[in-house]
Protein backbone atom coordinates (compact mmCIF):
# COMPACT_ATOMS: atom_id res chain seq x y z
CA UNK A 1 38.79 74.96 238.27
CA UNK A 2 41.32 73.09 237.01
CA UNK A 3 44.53 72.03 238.77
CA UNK A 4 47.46 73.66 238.34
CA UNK A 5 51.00 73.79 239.56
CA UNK A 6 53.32 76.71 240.05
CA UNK A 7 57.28 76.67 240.47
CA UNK A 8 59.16 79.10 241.69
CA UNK A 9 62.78 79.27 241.84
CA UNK A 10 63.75 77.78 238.14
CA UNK A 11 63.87 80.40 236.02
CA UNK A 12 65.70 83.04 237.13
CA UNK A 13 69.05 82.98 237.82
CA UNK A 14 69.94 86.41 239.29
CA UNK A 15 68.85 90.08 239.03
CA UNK A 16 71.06 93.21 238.33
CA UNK A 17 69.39 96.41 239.67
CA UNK A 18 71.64 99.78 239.00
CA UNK A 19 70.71 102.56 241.32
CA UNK A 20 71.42 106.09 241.79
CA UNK A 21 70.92 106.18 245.56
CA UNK A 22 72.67 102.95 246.77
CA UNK A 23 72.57 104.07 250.63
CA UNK A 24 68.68 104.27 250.33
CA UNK A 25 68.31 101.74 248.30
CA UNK A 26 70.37 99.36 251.07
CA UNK A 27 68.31 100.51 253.64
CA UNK A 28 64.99 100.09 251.76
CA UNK A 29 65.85 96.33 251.06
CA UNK A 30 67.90 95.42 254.43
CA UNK A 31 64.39 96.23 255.71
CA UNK A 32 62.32 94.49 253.65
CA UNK A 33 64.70 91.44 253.83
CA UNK A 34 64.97 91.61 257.25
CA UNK A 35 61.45 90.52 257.76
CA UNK A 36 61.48 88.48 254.87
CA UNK A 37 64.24 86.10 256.89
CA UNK A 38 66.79 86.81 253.73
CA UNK A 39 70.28 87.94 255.13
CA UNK A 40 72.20 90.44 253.26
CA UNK A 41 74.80 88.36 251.28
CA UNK A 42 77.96 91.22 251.03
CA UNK A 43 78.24 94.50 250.18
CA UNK A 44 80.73 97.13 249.27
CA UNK A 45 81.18 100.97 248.37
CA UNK A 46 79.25 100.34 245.23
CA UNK A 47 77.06 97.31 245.53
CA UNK A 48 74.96 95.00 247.71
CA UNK A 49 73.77 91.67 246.91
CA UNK A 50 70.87 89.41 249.01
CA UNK A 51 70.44 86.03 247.36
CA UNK A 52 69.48 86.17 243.75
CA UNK A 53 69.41 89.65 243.88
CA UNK A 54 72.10 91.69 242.99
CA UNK A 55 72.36 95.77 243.45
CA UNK A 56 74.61 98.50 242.51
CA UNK A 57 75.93 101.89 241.40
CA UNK A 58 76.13 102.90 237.76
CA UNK A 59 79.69 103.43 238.80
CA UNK A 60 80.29 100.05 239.85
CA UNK A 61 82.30 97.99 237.13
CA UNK A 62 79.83 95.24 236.64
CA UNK A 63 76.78 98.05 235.76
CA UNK A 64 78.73 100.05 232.45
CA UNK A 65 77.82 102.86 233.84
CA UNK A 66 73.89 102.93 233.03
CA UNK A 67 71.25 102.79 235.35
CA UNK A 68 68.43 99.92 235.08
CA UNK A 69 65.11 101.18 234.34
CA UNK A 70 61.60 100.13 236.83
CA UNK A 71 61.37 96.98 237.21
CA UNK A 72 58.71 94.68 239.37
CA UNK A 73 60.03 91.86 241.74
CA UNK A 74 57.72 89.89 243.60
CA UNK A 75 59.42 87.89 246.90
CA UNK A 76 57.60 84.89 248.19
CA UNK A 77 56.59 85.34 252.01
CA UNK A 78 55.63 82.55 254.00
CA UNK A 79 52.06 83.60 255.07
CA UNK A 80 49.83 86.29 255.26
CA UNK A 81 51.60 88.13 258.81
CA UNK A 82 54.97 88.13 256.62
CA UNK A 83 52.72 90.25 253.27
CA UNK A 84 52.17 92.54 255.84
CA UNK A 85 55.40 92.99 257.79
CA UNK A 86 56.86 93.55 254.28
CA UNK A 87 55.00 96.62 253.73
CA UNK A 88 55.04 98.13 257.03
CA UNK A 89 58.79 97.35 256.81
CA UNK A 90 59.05 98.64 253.22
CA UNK A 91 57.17 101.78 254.09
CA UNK A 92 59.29 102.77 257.32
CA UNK A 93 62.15 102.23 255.15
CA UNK A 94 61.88 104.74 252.48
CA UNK A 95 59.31 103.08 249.87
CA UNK A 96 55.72 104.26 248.59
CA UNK A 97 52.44 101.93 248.78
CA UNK A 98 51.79 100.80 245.54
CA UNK A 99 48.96 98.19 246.91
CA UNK A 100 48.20 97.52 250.15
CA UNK A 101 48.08 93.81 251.44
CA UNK A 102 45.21 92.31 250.67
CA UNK A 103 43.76 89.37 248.33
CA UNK A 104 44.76 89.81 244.60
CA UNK A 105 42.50 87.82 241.63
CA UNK A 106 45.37 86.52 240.33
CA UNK A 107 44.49 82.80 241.35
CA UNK A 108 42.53 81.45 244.78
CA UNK A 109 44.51 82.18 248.01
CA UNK A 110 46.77 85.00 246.24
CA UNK A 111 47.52 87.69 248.86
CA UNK A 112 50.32 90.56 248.40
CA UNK A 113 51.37 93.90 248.82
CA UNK A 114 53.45 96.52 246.25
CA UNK A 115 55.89 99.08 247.52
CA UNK A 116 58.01 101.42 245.57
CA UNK A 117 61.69 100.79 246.22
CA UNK A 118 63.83 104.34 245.99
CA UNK A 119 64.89 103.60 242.42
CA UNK A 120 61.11 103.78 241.62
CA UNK A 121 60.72 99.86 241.22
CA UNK A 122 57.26 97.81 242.32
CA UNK A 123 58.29 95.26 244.49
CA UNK A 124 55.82 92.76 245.68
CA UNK A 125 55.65 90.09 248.41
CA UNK A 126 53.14 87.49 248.14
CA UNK A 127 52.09 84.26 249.71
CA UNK A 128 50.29 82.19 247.83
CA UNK A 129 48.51 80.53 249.99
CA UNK A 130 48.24 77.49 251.70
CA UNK A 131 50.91 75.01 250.01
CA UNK A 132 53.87 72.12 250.54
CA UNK A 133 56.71 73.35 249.71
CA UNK A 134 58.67 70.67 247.90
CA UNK A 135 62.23 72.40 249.49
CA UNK A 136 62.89 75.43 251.30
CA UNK A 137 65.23 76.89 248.35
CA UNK A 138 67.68 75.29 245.48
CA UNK A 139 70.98 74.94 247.39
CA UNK A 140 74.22 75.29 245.67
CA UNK A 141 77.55 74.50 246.85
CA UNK A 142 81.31 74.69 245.20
């Protein structure tokens, strides 16, 4: 096999999802981050926001009023024991397996699991195996 080199953490900037159930939706991904070590960043009566990820009511003035349609987000976790807290987490939480943890063919060493969040989107955690990370995240200040 040839060598080949994955980055993570270039491309996207953030993500708007637009919900219908925003307390279920919080709770779903408070949960999940919680185990994932991400801290919610803020919230407010129509929004919540975690990092790159940004959430909120159709009512909410930067949504237009329409709602996102499914969407699949995969989160990196830091080994195998984090994959798997994710879905347990996920699960108590409100969402729906959608693929237990367990080794994917995507590429040697790929292991994940898939939840439903409350809006109906697949969310994934996966660890892609043993690695160096070049930096724990892209840091930026103003």
């Amino acid at each position: 096999m040839e060598t080949q080199e994955l980055h993570r953490g270039r491309l996207i900037d953030h993500i708007h999802l637009v919900v219908s159930d925003l307390p279920a939706t919080q709770k779903f991904y408070t949960a999940v981050f919680e185990v994932l070590g991400i801290p919610l960043g803020g919230a407010g009566d129509d929004y919540f926001w975690a990092d790159e990820l940004f959430v909120s009511t159709a009512d909410s003035e930067a949504a237009l009023g329409v709602l996102t349609g499914r969407h699949h987000l995969a989160f990196q976790a830091s080994d195998r024991k984090m994959v798997e807290a994710f879905y347990h987490a996920a699960l108590g939480a409100g969402g729906k397996d959608n693929g237990a943890p367990g080794e994917r063919p995507y590429h040697p060493g790929y292991y994940a699991a898939f939840v439903l969040d409350p809006a109906g989107n697949n969310i994934e955690a996966v660890f892609h195996g043993e690695a160096k990370r070049s930096a724990p995240s892209v840091r930026i200040t103003f």
